[in-house]
C-alpha atoms as a PDB file:
ATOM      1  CA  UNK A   1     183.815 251.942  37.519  1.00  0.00           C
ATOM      2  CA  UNK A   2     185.127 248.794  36.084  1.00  0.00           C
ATOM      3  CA  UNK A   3     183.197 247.053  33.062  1.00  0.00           C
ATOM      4  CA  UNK A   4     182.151 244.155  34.710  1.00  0.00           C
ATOM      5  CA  UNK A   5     179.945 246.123  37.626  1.00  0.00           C
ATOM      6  CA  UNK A   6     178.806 248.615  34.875  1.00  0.00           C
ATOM      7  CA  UNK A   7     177.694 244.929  32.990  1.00  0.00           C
ATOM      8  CA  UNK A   8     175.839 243.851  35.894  1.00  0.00           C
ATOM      9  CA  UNK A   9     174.457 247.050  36.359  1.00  0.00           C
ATOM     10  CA  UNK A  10     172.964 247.365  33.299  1.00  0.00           C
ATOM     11  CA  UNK A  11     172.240 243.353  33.609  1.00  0.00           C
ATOM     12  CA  UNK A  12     169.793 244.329  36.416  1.00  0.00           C
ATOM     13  CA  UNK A  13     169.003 248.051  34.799  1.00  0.00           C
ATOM     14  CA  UNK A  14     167.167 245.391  31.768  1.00  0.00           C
ATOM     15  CA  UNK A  15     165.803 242.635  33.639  1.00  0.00           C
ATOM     16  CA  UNK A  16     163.611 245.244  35.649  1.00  0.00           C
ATOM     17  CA  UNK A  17     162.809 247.258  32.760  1.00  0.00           C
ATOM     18  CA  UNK A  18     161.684 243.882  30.967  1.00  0.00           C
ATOM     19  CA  UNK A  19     159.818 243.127  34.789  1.00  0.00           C
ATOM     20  CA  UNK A  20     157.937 245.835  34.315  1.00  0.00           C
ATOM     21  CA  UNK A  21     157.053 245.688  30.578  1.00  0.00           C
ATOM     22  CA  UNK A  22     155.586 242.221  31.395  1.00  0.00           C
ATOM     23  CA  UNK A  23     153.830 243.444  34.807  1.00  0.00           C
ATOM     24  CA  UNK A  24     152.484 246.101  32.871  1.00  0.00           C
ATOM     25  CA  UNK A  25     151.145 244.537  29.686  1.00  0.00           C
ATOM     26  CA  UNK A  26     149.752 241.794  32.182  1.00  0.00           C
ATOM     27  CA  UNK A  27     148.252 244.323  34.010  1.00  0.00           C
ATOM     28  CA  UNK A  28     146.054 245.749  30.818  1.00  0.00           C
ATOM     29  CA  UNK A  29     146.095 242.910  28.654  1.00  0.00           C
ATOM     30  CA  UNK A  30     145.065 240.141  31.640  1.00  0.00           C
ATOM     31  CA  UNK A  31     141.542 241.805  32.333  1.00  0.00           C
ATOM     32  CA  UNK A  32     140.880 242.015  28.935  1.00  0.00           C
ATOM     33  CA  UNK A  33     141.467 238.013  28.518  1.00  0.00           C
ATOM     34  CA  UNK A  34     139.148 237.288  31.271  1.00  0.00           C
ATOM     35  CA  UNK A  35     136.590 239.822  30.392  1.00  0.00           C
ATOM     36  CA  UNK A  36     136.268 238.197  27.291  1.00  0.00           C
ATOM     37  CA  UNK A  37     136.439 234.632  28.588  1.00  0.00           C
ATOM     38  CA  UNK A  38     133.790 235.656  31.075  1.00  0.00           C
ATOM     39  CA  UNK A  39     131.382 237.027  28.062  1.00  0.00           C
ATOM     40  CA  UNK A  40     130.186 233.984  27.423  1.00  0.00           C
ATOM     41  CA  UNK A  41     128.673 233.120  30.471  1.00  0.00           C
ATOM     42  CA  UNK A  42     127.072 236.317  31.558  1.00  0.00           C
ATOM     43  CA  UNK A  43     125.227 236.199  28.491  1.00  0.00           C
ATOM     44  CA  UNK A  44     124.165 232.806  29.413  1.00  0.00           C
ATOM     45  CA  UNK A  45     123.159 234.094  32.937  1.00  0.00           C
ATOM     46  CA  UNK A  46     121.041 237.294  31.319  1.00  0.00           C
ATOM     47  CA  UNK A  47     119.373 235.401  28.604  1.00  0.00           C
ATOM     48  CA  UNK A  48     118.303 232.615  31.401  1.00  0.00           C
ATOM     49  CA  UNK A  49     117.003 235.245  33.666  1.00  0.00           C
ATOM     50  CA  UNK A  50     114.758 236.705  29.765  1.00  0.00           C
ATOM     51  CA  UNK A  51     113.935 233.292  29.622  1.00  0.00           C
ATOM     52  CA  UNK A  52     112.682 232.625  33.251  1.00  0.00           C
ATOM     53  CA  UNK A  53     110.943 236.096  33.144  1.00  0.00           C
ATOM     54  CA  UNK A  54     108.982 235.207  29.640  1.00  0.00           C
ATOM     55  CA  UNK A  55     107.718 231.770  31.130  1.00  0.00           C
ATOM     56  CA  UNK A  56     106.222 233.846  34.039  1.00  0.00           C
ATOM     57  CA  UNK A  57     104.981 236.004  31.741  1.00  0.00           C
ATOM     58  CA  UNK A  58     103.358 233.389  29.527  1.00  0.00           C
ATOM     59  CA  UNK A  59     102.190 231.188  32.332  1.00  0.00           C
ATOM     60  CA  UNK A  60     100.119 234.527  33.374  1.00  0.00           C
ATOM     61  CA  UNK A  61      98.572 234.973  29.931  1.00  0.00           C
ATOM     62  CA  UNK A  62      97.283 231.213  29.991  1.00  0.00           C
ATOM     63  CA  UNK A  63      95.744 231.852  33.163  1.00  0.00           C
ATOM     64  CA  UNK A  64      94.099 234.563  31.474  1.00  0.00           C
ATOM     65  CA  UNK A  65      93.033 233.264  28.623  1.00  0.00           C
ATOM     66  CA  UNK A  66      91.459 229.876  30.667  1.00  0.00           C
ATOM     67  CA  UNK A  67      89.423 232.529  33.226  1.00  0.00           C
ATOM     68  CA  UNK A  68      88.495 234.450  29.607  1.00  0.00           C
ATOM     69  CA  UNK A  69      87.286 230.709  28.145  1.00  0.00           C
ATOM     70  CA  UNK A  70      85.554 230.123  31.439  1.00  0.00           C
ATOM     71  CA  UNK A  71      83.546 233.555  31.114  1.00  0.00           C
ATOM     72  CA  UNK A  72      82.777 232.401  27.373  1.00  0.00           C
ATOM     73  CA  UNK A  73      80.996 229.490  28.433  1.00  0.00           C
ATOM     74  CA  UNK A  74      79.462 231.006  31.153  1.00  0.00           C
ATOM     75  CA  UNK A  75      77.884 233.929  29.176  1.00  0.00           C
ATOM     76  CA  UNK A  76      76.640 231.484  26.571  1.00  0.00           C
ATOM     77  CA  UNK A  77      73.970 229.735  28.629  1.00  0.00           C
ATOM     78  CA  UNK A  78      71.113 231.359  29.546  1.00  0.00           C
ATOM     79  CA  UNK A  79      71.543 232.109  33.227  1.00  0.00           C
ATOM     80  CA  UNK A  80      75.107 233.072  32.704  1.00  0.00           C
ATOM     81  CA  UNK A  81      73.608 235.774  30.686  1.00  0.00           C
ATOM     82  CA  UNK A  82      71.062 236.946  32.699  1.00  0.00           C
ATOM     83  CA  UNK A  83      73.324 237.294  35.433  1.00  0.00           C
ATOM     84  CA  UNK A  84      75.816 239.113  33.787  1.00  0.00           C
ATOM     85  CA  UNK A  85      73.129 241.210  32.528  1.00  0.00           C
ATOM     86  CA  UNK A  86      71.811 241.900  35.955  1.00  0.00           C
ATOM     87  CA  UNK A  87      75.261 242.618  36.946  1.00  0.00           C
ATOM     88  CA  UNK A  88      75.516 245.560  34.760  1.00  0.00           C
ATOM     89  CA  UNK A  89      72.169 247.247  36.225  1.00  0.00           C
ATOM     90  CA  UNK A  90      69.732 245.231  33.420  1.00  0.00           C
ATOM     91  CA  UNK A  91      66.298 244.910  35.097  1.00  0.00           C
ATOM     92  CA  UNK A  92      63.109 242.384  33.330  1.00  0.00           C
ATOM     93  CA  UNK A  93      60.404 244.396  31.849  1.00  0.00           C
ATOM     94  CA  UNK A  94      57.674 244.882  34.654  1.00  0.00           C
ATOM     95  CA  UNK A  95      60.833 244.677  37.423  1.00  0.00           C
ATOM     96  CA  UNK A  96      61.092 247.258  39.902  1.00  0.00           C
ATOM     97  CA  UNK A  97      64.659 247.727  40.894  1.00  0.00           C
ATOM     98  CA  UNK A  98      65.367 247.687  44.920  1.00  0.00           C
ATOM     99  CA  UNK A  99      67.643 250.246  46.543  1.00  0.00           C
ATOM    100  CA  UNK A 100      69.181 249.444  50.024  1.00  0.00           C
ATOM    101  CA  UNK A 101      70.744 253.007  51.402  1.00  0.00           C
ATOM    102  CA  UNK A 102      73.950 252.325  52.722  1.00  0.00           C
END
């Protein structure tokens, strides 16, 4: 074999070992760079969905808490009490209660 085909030879013998060094490193360093590029913006995406969950959440609560003001004011007049008394079974003295059988 003459030197100048065993130069190429070993010419192309290194540029495909060097190919597949790069393809290689490419291969696990390339996920890797856009896994961490990407980090970013899922985090973004998972604390808007925390955030959009919590303003349901709180949106609930002031429901709540205006039905639970409502109920205040209502028990602190007189016929809001005496309904809510007669609600729970209360009867006036000299009442006789009235039961309908079903």
């Amino acid at each position: 074999m003459s030197n100048r085909l065993r130069s190429r030879r070993s010419g192309r013998v290194a540029r495909r070992l060097l190919l597949l060094v790069v393809v290689l490193a490419a291969g696990g360093v390339l996920p890797m760079l856009v896994a961490r590029a990407a980090r970013p913006y899922m985090e973004a995406a998972r604390i808007q969905r925390r955030n959009a969950k919590l303003s349901g959440l709180i949106a609930a609560e002031e429901r709540r808490h205006q039905e639970l003001r409502k109920a205040v004011a209502r028990f602190g007049t007189a016929d809001g009490m005496e309904l809510e008394a007669r609600r729970m079974g209360y009867l006036r003295e000299g009442e006789m209660p009235l039961l309908i059988p079903r």
